[in-house]
Every structure is written in C-alpha cells, then in structure tokens.
Protein backbone atom coordinates (compact mmCIF):
# COMPACT_ATOMS: atom_id res chain seq x y z
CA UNK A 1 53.22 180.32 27.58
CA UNK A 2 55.40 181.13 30.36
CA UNK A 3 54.50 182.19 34.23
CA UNK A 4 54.28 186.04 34.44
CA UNK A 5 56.53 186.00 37.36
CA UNK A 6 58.81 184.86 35.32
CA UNK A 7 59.15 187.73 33.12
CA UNK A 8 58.00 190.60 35.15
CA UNK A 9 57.48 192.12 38.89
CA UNK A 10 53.73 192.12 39.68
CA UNK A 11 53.06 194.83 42.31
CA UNK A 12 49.79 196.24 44.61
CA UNK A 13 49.67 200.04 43.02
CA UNK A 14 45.59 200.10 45.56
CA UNK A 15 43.43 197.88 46.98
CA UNK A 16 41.99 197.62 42.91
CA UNK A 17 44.87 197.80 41.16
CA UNK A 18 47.95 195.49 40.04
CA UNK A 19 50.82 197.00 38.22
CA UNK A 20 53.19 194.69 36.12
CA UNK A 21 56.77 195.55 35.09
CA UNK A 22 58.21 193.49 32.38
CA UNK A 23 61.69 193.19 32.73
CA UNK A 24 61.68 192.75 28.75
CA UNK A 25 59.81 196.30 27.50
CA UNK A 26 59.09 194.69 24.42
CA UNK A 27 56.51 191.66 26.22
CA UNK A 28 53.82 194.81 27.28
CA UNK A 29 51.97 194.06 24.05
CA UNK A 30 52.10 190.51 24.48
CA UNK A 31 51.21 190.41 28.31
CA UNK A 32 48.12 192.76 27.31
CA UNK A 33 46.87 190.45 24.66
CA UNK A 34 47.60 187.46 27.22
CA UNK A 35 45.27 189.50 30.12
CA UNK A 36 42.65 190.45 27.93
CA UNK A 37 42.50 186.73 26.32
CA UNK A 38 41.84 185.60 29.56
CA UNK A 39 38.30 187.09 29.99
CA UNK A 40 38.31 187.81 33.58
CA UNK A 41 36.88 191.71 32.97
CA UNK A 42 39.74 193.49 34.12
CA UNK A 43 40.81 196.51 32.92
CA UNK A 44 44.09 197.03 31.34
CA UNK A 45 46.54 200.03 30.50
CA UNK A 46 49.75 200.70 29.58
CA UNK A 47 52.11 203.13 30.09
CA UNK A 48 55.89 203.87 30.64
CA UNK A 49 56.28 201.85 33.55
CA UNK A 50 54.47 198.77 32.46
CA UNK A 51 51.14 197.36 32.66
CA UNK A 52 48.20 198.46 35.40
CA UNK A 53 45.80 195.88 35.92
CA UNK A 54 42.52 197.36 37.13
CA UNK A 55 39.62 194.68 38.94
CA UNK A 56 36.41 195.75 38.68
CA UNK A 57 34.33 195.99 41.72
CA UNK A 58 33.14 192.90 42.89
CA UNK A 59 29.29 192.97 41.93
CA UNK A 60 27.00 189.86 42.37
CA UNK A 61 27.36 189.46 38.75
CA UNK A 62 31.13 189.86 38.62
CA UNK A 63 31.30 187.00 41.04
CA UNK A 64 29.21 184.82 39.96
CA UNK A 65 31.22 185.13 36.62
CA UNK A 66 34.84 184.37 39.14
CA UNK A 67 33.07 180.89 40.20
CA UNK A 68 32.50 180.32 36.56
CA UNK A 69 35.71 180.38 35.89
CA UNK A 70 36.72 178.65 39.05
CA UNK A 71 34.70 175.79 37.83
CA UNK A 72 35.88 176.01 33.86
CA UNK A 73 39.63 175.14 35.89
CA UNK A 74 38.58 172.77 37.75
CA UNK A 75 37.15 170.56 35.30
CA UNK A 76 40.25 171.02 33.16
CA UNK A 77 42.59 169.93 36.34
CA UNK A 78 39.77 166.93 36.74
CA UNK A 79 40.62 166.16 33.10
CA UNK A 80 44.17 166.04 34.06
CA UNK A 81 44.07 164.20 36.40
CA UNK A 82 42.16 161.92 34.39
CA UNK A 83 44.65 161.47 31.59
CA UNK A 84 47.51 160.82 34.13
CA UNK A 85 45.20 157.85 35.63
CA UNK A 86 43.99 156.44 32.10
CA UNK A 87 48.14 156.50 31.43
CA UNK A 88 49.47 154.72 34.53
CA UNK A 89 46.86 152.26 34.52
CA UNK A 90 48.14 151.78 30.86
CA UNK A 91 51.53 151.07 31.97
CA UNK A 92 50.39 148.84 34.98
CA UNK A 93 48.72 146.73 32.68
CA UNK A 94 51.80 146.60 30.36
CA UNK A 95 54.14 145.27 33.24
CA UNK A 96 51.36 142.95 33.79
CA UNK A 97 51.35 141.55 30.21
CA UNK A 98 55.36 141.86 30.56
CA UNK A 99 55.69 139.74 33.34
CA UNK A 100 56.76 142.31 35.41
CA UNK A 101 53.79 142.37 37.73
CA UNK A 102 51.56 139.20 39.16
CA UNK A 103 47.85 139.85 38.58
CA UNK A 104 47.75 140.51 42.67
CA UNK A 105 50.32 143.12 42.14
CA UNK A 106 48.13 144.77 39.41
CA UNK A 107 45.11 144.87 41.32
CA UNK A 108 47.11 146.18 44.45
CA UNK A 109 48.47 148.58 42.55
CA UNK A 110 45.08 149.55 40.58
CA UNK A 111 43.59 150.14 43.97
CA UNK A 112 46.70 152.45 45.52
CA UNK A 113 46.19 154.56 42.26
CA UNK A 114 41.96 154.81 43.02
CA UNK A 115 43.12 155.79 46.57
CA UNK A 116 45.79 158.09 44.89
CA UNK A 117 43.05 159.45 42.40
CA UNK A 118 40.05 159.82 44.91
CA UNK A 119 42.47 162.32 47.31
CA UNK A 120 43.50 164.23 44.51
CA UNK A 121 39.87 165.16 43.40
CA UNK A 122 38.97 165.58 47.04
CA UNK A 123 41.81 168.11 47.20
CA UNK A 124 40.86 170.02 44.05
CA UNK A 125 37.21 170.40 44.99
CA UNK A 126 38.64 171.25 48.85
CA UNK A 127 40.45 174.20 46.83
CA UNK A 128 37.81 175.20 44.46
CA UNK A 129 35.58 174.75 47.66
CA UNK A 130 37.68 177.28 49.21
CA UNK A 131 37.65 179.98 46.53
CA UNK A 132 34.40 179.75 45.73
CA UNK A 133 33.28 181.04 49.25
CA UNK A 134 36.65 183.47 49.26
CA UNK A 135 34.86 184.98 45.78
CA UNK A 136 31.62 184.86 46.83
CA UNK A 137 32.36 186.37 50.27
C-alpha cells in the first residue's frame, strides 16, 4: 500500500468532486479497486484524464456511516498504540532483568510511558472528537 499522493495529483474538479491523476496510467485500475475497497460510498469513474471521485451528499445517514468509520480508525490507532506500549514495557523489563535498569528506574520509567500513553489516547479521541462534530456538522 502506498500514500496516493505519492503516485498521483489529487485535485478539487466542484465542491463534490475530487479528480486523481496518476502519474503511472497503468495504477487507474488499481486506485479504483483501492477507493471502492474502502467503503466510504463514493462514486468513482474513470476516464482519460484519471480518476473522478464523486461524494455523495451528506445525508443523516451518510454521516452517521463517516463517524462509523471514524470510530473503526480509531480503535485500530488505540490498538496501536497498544502494541507499542505492551513492546516497550517488554524491553523495560528486559533491561531490568539485564541489569541495565534498578527496579526504581523501571517503575520511573513504567510511569513516564502511562503518562506517555494516557496523552496519546487523549490526543486521538481530541481528533476523532474533532471530526466527528466536523462530519456531523
């Protein structure tokens, strides 16, 4: 999976309307497939000079089905973060057993990473907080 804007111009054609130009003709299939795998009820069509992406309008319904989403990525960036935690606090113990670390110096270090962990999930649900409203207008 790469970035789109990494492998095509993404442009406002209307207020509705998104149209992308893959530098590499040959990706139009692939970015189609990619849009359309993504569920998000947009419209797509190709032509000559790319891809148009068309949004539906934005119907109680429609947005209710955005903040569905919105939540479906934030649990998988909660999960994330999650991993990264189990795996430091992993480590941390291993210097511990090591030698590396004193006991006080693990549980210092235990409690930076809460504090570390704790403003990270405040951030994401600041963000999702954020777009929710911005969706549900």
């Amino acid at each position: 999976r790469v970035p789109l804007k990494n492998t095509a111009s993404v442009s406002i054609e209307d207020p509705k309307t998104l149209r992308i130009a893959p530098w590499d003709k040959n990706q139009i299939k692939d970015i189609e497939k990619a849009i359309n795998s993504a569920n998000l009820g947009l419209s797509v069509a190709t032509d000559d000079l790319g891809i148009r992406v068309i949004f539906p309008q934005l119907t109680t319904e429609t947005r209710q089905n955005l903040v569905k989403v919105l939540k479906e990525k934030l649990e998988e960036q909660r999960i994330i973060v999650r991993r990264e935690r189990e795996r430091i606090w992993d480590d941390i113990q291993k210097k511990e057993k090591e030698g590396k670390l004193t006991e006080d110096e693990k549980f210092r270090a235990k409690e930076e990473l809460q504090k570390i962990i704790d403003e990270t999930n405040k951030n994401l649900e600041a963000v999702f907080e954020k777009k929710q409203k911005e969706v549900m207008g």
